[in-house]
C-alpha atoms as a PDB file:
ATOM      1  CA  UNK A   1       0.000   0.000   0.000  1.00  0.00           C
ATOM      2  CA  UNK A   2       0.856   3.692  -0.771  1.00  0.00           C
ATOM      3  CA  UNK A   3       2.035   5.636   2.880  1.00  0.00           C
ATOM      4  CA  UNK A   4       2.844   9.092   3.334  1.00  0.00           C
ATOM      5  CA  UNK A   5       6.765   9.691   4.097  1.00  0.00           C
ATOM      6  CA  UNK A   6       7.193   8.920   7.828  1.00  0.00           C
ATOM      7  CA  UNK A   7       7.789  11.608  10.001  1.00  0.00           C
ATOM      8  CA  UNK A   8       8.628  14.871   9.560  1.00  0.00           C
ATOM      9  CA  UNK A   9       5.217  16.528  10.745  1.00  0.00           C
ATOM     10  CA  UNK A  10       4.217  19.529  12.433  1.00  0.00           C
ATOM     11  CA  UNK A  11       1.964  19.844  14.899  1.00  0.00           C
ATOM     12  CA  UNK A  12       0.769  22.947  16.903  1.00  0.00           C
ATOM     13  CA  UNK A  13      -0.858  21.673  20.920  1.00  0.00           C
ATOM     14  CA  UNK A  14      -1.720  23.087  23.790  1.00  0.00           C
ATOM     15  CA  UNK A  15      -0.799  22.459  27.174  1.00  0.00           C
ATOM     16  CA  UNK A  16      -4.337  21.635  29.557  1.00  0.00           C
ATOM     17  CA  UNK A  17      -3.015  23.746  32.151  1.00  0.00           C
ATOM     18  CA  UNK A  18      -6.583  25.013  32.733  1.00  0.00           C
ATOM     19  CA  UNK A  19      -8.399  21.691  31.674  1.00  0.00           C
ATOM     20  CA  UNK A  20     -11.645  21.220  33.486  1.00  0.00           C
ATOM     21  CA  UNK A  21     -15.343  20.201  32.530  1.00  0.00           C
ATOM     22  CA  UNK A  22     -17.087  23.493  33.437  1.00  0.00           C
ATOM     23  CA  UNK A  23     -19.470  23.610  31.241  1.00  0.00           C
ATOM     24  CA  UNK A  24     -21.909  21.146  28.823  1.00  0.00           C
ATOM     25  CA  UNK A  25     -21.936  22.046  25.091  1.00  0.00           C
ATOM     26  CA  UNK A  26     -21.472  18.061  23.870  1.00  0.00           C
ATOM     27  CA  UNK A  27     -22.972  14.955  24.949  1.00  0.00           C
ATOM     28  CA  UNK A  28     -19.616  14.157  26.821  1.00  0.00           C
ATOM     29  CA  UNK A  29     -19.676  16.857  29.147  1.00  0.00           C
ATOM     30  CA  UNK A  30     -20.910  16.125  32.447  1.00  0.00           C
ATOM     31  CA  UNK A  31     -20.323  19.125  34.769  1.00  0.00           C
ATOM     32  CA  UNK A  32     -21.418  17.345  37.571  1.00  0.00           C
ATOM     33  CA  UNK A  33     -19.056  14.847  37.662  1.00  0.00           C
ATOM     34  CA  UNK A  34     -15.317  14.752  38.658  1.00  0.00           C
ATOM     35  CA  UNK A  35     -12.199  15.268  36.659  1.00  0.00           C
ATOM     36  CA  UNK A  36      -8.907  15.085  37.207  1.00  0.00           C
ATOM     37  CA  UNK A  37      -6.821  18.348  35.830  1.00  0.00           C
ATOM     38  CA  UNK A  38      -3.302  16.632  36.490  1.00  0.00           C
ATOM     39  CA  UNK A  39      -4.328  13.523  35.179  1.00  0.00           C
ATOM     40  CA  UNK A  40      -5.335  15.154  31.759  1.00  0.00           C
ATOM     41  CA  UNK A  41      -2.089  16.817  31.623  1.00  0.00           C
ATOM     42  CA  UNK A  42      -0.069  13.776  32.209  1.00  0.00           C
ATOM     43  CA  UNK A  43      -2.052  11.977  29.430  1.00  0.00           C
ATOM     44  CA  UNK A  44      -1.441  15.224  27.357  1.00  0.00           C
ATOM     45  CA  UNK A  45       2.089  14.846  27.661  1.00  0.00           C
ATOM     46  CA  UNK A  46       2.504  11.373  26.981  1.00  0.00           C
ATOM     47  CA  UNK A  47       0.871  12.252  23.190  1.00  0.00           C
ATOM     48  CA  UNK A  48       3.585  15.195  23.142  1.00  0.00           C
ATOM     49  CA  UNK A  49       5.758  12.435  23.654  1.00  0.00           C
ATOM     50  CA  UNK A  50       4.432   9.980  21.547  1.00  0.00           C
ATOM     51  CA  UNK A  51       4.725  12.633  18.349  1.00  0.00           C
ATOM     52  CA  UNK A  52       8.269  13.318  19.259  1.00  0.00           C
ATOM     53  CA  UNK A  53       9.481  10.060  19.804  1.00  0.00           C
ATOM     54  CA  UNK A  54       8.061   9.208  16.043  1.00  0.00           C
ATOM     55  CA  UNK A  55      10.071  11.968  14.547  1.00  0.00           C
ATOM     56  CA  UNK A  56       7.318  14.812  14.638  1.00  0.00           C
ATOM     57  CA  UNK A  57       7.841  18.353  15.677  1.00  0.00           C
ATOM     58  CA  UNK A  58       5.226  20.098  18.088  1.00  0.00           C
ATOM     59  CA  UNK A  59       5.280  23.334  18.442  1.00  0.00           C
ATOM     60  CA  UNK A  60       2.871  25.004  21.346  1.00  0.00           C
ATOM     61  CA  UNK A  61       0.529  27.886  21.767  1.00  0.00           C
ATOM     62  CA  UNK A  62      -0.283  29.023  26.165  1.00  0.00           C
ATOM     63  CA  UNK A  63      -3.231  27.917  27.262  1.00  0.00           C
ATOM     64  CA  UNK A  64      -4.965  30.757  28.892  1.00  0.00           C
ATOM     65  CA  UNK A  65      -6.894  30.751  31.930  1.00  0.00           C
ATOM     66  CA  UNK A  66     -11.058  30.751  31.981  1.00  0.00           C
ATOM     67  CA  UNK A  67     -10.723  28.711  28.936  1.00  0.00           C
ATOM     68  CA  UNK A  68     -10.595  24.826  29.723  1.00  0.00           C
ATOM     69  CA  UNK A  69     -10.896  23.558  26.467  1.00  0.00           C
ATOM     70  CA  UNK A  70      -8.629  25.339  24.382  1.00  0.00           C
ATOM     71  CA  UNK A  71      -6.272  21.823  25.021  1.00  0.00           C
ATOM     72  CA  UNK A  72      -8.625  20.503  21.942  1.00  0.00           C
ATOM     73  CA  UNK A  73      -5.769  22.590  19.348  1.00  0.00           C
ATOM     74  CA  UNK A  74      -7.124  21.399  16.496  1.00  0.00           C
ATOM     75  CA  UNK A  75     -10.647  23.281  16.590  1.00  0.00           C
ATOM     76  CA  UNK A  76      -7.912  26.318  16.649  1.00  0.00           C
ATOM     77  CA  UNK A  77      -7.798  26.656  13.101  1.00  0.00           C
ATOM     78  CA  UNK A  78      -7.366  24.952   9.394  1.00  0.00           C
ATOM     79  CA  UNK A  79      -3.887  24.655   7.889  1.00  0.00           C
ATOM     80  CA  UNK A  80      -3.270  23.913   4.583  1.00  0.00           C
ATOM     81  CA  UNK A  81       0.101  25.113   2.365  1.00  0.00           C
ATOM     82  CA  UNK A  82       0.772  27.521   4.652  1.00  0.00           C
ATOM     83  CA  UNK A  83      -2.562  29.174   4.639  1.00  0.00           C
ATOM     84  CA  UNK A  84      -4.780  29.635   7.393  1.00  0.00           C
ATOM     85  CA  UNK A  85      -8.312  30.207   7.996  1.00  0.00           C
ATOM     86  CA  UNK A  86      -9.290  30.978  11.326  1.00  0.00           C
ATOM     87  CA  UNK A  87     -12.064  29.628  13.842  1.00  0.00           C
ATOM     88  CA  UNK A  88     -14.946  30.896  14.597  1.00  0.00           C
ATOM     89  CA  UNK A  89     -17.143  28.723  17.546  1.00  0.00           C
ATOM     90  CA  UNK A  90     -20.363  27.998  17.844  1.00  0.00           C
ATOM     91  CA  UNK A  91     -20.580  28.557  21.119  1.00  0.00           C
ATOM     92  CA  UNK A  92     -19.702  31.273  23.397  1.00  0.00           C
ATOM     93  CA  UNK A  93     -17.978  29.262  26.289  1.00  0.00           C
ATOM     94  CA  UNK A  94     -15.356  29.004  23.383  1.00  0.00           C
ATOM     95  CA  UNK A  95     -15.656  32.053  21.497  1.00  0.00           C
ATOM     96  CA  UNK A  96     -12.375  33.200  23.147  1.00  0.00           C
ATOM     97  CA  UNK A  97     -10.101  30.528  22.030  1.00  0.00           C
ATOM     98  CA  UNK A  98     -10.695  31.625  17.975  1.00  0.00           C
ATOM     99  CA  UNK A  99      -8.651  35.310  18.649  1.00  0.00           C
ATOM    100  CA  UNK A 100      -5.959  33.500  20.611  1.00  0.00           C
ATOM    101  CA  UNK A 101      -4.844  30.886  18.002  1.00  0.00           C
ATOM    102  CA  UNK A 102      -5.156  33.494  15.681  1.00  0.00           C
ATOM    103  CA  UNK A 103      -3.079  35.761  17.118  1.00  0.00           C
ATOM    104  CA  UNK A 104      -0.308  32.955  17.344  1.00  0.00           C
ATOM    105  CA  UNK A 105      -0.619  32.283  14.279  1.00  0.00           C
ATOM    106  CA  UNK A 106      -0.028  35.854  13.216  1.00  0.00           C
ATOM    107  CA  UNK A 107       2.961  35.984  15.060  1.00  0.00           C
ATOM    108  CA  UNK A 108       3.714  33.065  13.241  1.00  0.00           C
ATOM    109  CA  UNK A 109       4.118  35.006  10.266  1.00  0.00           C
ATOM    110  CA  UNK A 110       1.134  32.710   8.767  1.00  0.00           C
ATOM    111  CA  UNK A 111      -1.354  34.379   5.982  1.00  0.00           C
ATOM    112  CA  UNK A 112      -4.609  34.175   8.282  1.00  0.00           C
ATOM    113  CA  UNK A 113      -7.949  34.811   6.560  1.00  0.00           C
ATOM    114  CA  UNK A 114     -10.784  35.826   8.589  1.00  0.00           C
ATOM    115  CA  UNK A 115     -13.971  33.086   9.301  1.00  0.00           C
ATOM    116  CA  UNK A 116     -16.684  34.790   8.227  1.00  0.00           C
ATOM    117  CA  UNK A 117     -19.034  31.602   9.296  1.00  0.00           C
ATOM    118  CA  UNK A 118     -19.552  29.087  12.086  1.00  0.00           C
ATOM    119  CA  UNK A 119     -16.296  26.720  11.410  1.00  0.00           C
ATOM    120  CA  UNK A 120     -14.103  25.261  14.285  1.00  0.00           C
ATOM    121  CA  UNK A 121     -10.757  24.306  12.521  1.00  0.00           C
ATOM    122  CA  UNK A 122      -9.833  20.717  11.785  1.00  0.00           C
ATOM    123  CA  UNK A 123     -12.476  19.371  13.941  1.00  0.00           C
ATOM    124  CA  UNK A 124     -14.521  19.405  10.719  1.00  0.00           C
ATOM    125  CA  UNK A 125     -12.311  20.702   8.214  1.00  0.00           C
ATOM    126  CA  UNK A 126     -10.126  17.236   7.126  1.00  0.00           C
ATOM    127  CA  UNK A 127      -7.687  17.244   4.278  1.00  0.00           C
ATOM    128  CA  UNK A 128      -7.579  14.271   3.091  1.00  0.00           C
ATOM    129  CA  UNK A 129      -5.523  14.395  -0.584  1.00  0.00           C
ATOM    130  CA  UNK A 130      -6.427  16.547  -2.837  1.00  0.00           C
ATOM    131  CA  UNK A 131      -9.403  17.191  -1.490  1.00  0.00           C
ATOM    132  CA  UNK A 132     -11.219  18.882   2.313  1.00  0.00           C
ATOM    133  CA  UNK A 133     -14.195  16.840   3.411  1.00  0.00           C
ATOM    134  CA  UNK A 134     -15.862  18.933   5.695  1.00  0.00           C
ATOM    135  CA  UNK A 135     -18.589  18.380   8.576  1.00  0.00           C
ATOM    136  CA  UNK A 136     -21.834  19.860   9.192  1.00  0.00           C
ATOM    137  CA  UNK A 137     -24.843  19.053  11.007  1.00  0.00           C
ATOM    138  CA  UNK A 138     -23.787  20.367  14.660  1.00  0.00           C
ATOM    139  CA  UNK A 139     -20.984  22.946  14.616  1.00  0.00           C
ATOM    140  CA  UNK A 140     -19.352  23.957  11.605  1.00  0.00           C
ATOM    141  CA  UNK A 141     -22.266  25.331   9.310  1.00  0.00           C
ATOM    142  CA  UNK A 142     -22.575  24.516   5.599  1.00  0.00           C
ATOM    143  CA  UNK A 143     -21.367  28.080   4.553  1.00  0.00           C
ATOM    144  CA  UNK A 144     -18.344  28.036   6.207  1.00  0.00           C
ATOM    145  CA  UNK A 145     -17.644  25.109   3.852  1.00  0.00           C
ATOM    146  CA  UNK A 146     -17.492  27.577   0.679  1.00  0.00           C
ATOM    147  CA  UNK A 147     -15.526  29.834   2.407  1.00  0.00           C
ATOM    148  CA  UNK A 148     -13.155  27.233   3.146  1.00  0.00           C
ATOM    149  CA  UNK A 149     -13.022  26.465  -0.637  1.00  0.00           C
ATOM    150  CA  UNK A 150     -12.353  29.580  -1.411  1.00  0.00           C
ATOM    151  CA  UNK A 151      -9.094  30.280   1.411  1.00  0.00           C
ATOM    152  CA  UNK A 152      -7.449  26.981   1.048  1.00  0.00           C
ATOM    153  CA  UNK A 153      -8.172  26.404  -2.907  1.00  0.00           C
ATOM    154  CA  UNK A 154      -8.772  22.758  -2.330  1.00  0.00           C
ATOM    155  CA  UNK A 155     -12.518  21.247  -3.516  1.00  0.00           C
ATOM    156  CA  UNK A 156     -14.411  20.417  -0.444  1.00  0.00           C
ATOM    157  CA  UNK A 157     -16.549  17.871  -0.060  1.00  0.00           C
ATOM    158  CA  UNK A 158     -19.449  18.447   2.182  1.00  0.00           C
ATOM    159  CA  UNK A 159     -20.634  15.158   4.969  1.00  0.00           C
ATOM    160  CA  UNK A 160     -23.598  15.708   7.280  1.00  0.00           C
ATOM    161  CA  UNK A 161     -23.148  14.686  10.563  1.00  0.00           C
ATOM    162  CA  UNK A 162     -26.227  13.102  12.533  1.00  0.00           C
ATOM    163  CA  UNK A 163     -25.275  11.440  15.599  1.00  0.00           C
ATOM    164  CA  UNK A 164     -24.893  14.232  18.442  1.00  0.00           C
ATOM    165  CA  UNK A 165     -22.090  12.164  20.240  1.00  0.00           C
ATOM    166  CA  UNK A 166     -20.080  12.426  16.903  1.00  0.00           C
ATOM    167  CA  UNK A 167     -20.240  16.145  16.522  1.00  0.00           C
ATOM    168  CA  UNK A 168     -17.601  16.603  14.867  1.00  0.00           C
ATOM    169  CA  UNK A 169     -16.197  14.788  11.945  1.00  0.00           C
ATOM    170  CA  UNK A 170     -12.712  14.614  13.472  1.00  0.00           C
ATOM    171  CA  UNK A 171     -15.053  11.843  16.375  1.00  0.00           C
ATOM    172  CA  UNK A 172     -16.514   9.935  13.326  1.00  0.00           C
ATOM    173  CA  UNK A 173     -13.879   9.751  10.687  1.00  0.00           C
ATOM    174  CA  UNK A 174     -10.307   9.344  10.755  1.00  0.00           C
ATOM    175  CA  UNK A 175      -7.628  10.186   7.613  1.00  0.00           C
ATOM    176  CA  UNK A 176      -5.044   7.586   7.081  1.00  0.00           C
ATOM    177  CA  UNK A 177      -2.935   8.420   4.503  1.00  0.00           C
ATOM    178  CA  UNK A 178      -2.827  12.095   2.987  1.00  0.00           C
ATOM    179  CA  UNK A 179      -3.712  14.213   5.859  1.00  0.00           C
ATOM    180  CA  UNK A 180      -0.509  16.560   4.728  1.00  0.00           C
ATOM    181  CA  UNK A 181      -2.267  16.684   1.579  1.00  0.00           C
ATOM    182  CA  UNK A 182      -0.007  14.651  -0.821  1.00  0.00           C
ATOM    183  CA  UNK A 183      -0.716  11.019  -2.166  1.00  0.00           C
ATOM    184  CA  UNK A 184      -3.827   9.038  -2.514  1.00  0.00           C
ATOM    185  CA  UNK A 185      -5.866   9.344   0.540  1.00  0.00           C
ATOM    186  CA  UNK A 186      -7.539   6.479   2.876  1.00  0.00           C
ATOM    187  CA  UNK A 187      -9.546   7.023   5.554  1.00  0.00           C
ATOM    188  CA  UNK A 188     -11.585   4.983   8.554  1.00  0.00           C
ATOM    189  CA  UNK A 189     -14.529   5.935   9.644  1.00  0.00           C
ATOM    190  CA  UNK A 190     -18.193   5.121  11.646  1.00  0.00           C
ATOM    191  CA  UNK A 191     -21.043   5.018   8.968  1.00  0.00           C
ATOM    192  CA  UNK A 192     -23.867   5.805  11.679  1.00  0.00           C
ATOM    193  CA  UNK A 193     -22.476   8.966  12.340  1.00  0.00           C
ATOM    194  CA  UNK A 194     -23.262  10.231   8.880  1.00  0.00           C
ATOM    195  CA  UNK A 195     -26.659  10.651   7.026  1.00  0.00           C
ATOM    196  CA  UNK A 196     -27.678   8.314   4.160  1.00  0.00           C
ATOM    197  CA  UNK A 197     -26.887  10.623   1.523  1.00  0.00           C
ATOM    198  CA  UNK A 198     -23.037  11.045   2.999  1.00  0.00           C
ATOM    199  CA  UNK A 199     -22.490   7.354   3.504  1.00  0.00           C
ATOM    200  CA  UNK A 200     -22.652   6.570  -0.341  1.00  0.00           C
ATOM    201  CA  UNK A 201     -20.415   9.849  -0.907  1.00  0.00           C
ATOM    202  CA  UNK A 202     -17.868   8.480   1.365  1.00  0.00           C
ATOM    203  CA  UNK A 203     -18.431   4.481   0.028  1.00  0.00           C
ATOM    204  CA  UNK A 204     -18.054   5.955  -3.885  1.00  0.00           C
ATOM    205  CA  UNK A 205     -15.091   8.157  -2.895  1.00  0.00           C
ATOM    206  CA  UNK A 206     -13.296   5.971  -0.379  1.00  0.00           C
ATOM    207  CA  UNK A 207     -14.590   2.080  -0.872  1.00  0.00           C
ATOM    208  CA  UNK A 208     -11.643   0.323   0.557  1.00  0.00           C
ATOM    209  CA  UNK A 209     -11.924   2.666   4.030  1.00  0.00           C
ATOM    210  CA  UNK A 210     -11.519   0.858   7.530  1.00  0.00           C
ATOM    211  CA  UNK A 211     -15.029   0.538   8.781  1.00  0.00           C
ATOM    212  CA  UNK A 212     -15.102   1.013  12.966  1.00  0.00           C
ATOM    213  CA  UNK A 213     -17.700  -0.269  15.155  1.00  0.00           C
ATOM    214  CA  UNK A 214     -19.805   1.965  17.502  1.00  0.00           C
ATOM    215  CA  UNK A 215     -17.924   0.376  20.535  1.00  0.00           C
ATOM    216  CA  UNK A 216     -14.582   1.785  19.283  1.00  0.00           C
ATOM    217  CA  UNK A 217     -15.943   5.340  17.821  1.00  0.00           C
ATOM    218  CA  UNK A 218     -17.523   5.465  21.442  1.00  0.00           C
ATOM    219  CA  UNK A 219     -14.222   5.786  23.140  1.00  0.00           C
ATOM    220  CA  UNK A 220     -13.201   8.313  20.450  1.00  0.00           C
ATOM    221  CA  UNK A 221     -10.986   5.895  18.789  1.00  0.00           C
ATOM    222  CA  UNK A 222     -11.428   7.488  15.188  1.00  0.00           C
ATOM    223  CA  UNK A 223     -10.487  10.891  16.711  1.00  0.00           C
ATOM    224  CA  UNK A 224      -6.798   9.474  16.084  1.00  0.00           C
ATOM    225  CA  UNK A 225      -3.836  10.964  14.427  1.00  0.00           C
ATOM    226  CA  UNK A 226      -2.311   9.289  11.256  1.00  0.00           C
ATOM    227  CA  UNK A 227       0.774  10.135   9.532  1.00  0.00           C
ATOM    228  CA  UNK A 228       0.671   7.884   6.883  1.00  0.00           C
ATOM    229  CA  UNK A 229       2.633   4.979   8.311  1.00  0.00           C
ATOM    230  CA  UNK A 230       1.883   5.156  12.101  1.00  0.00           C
ATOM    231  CA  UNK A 231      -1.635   5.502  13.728  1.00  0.00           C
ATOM    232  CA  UNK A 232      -1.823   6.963  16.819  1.00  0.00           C
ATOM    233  CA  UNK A 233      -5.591   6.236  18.706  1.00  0.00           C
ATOM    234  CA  UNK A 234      -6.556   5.293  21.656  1.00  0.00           C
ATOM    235  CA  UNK A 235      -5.828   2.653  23.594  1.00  0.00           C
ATOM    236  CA  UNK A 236      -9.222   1.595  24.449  1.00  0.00           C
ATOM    237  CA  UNK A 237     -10.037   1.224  20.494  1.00  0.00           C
ATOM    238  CA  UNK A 238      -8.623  -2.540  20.375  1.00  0.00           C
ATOM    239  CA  UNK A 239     -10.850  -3.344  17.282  1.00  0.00           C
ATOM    240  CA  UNK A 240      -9.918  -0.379  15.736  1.00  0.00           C
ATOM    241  CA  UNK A 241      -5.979  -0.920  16.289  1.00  0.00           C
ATOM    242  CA  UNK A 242      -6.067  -4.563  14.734  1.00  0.00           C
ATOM    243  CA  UNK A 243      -8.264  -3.492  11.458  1.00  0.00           C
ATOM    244  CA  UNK A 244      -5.594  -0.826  10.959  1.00  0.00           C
ATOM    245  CA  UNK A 245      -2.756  -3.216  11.407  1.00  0.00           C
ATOM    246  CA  UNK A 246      -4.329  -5.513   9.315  1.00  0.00           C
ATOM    247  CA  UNK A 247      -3.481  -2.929   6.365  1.00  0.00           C
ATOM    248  CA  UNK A 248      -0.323  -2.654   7.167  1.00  0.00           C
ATOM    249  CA  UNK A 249      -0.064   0.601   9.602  1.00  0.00           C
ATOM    250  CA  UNK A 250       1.758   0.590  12.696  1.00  0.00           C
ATOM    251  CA  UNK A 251      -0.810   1.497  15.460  1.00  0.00           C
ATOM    252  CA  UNK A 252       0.170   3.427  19.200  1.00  0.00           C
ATOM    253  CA  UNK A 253      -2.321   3.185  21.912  1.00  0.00           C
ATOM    254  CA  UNK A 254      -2.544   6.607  24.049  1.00  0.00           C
ATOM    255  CA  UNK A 255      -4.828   6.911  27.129  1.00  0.00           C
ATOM    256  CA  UNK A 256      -7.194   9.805  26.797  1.00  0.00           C
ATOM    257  CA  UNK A 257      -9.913   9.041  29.095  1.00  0.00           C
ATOM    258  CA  UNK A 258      -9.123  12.343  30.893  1.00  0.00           C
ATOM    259  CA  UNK A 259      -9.985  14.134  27.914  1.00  0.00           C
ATOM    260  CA  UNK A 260     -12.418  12.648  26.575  1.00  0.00           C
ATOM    261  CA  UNK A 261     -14.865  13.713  29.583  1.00  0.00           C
ATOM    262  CA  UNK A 262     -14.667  17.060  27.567  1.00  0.00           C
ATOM    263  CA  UNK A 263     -15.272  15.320  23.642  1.00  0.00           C
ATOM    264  CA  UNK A 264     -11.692  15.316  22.894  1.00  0.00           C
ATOM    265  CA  UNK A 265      -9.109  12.710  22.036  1.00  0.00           C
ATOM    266  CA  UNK A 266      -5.791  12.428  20.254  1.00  0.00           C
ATOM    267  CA  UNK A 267      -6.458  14.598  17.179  1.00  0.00           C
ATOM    268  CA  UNK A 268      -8.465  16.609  19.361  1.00  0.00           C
ATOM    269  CA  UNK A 269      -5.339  17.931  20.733  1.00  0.00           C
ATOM    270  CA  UNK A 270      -3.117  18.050  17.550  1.00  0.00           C
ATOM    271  CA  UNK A 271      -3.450  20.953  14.591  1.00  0.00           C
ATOM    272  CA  UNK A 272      -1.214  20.099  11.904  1.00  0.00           C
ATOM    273  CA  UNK A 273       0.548  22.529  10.598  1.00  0.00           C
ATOM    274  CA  UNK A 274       0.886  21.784   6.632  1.00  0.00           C
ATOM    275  CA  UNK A 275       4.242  23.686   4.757  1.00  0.00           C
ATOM    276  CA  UNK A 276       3.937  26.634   2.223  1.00  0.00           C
ATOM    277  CA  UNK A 277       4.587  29.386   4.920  1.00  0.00           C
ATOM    278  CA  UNK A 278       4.965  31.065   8.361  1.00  0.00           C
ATOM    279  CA  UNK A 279       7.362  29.049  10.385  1.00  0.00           C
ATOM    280  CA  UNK A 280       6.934  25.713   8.278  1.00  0.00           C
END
C-alpha cells in the first residue's frame, strides 16, 4: 500500500493547564461529575511524547486561563500550504479561544484569513488528498464550507453529521494516509455517524476505508492521528488498532480518558501545521 513519508510533521498543541469540565456544550460533558486536571495533563504529555518520539515536531501555543478547552488545538484553526483560515465557535464558552490561536498564528508570520461563518478548525475541516471533506450538522455550518473552498483552494466535499455524540467529523472519521495533503488518501470511519446521503459519498469516494464499530468510535478511537505509516488512537479502540494493522499501519495506543470527559481525544489535541509558509 501507498504511505505518506514517515515523520517529519508539524503539529501545533496546547498544554491543559486550565483543563476542566465546566461547562456542557457536547454529549460528553458532564459538569457534575469529577475530573482530574493533572491527570489530563499527564495523558497530554505522553501524546507530546508519543509525536516526538516518532520523529514529529510540536510546536505550542499558552493555554490561557477561563478557557478549559482550548487543550482541543485542532478546533484552533485549518492549515493547509501555509494558509490559514481561522475559527470561529459555535458557542460562546469558546468564542475566546478563535482570537488566541489566531493571534499565534499571526505571530507566526502565517497568511490568516478571517472566518466569516460558524467553522471550528480541523475538527470538521479534514484534508484528506487533494481534497477537504468537511462536517456539518452540529458545529461547523454549511457556509463556512465555501468559504473554506475559497481560502485553502482545495474542492471540499461536504458530509452531514447526525449522531450528536459524533459532533464533529474529526469523532466519526479518521484520515489515514494524505492528511498533509499529498498522495492518494484512505480514511476509517463510523457510517452511523453520517446521514444516508453522505455514507454513499464516502463508500463511492473511499470504498476500501476501515469501517469502525460503535464500541470503538464510542471511546473516540477514530479521533486518532495518522501520519501515513503510524496511527496513533486510543488505547481503548482494540478493534480499531487490529483493522488498521491488518493494512499494514503501525498502530500506538494513548490513554485519553481524561480528555475525553470534555469530547476530545488524540487529534483533538493536535493541529497540523501543513508547509507553504509562516514558520513551516
Amino acid at each position: 500500500m501507498t504511505m505518506d513519508s514517515v515523520g517529519g510533521r508539524r503539529y501545533l498543541m496546547c498544554r491543559p493547564t486550565y483543563f476542566a469540565v465546566s461547562y456542557k456544550i457536547n454529549p460528553w460533558m458532564d459538569p457534575t461529575a469529577p475530573y482530574d486536571t493533572a491527570l489530563a495533563i499527564e495523558q497530554w504529555t505522553r501524546l507530546r511524547e508519543t509525536f516526538l518520539e516518532l520523529g514529529h515536531t510540536v510546536e505550542e501555543i499558552d493555554p490561557l486561563p477561563g478557557l478549559p478547552d482550548m487543550v482541543f488545538a485542532a478546533n484552533g484553526a485549518t492549515v493547509v500550504d501555509g494558509t490559514v483560515l481561522a475559527v470561529q465557535f459555535r458557542d460562546p464558552e469558546r468564542a475566546d479561544e478563535g482570537p488566541a490561536y489566531r493571534s499565534w498564528f499571526e505571530r507566526a508570520g502565517y497568511a490568516v484569513h478571517e472566518a466569516k461563518f460558524v467553522n471550528e478548525g480541523e475538527g470538521d475541516l479534514m484534508l484528506a488528498g487533494d481534497v477537504v471533506l468537511a462536517g456539518t450538522g452540529f458545529r461547523t455550518t454549511h457556509a463556512a464550507h465555501a468559504r473554506a473552498q475559497e481560502v485553502l483552494g482545495r474542492p471540499v466535499i461536504t458530509l452531514q453529521l447526525v449522531d450528536p455524540r459524533f459532533y464533529h467529523l474529526d469523532t466519526a472519521l479518521c484520515v489515514l494516509s494524505g492528511s498533509d495533503g499529498t498522495g492518494p488518501a484512505k480514511i476509517a470511519y463510523l457510517p452511523e455517524a453520517f446521514s444516508p446521503g453522505s455514507q454513499a459519498v464516502l463508500r463511492l469516494l473511499f470504498p476500501d476505508a476501515v469501517i469502525a464499530s460503535v464500541a470503538d468510535a464510542e471511546v473516540l478511537g477514530l479521533n486518532a492521528v495518522s501520519d501515513g505509516t503510524t496511527v496513533v488512537l486510543a488505547s481503548q479502540a482494540v478493534e480499531l488498532a487490529a483493522a488498521l494493522r491488518e493494512r499494514g499501519y503501525r498502530t500506538i495506543g494513548v490513554d485519553m480518558s481524561e480528555l475525553r470527559k470534555a469530547g476530545g481525544g488524540a487529534k483533538c489535541c493536535t493541529l497540523e501545521l501543513r508547509p507553504g509558509g509562516g514558520t513551516s
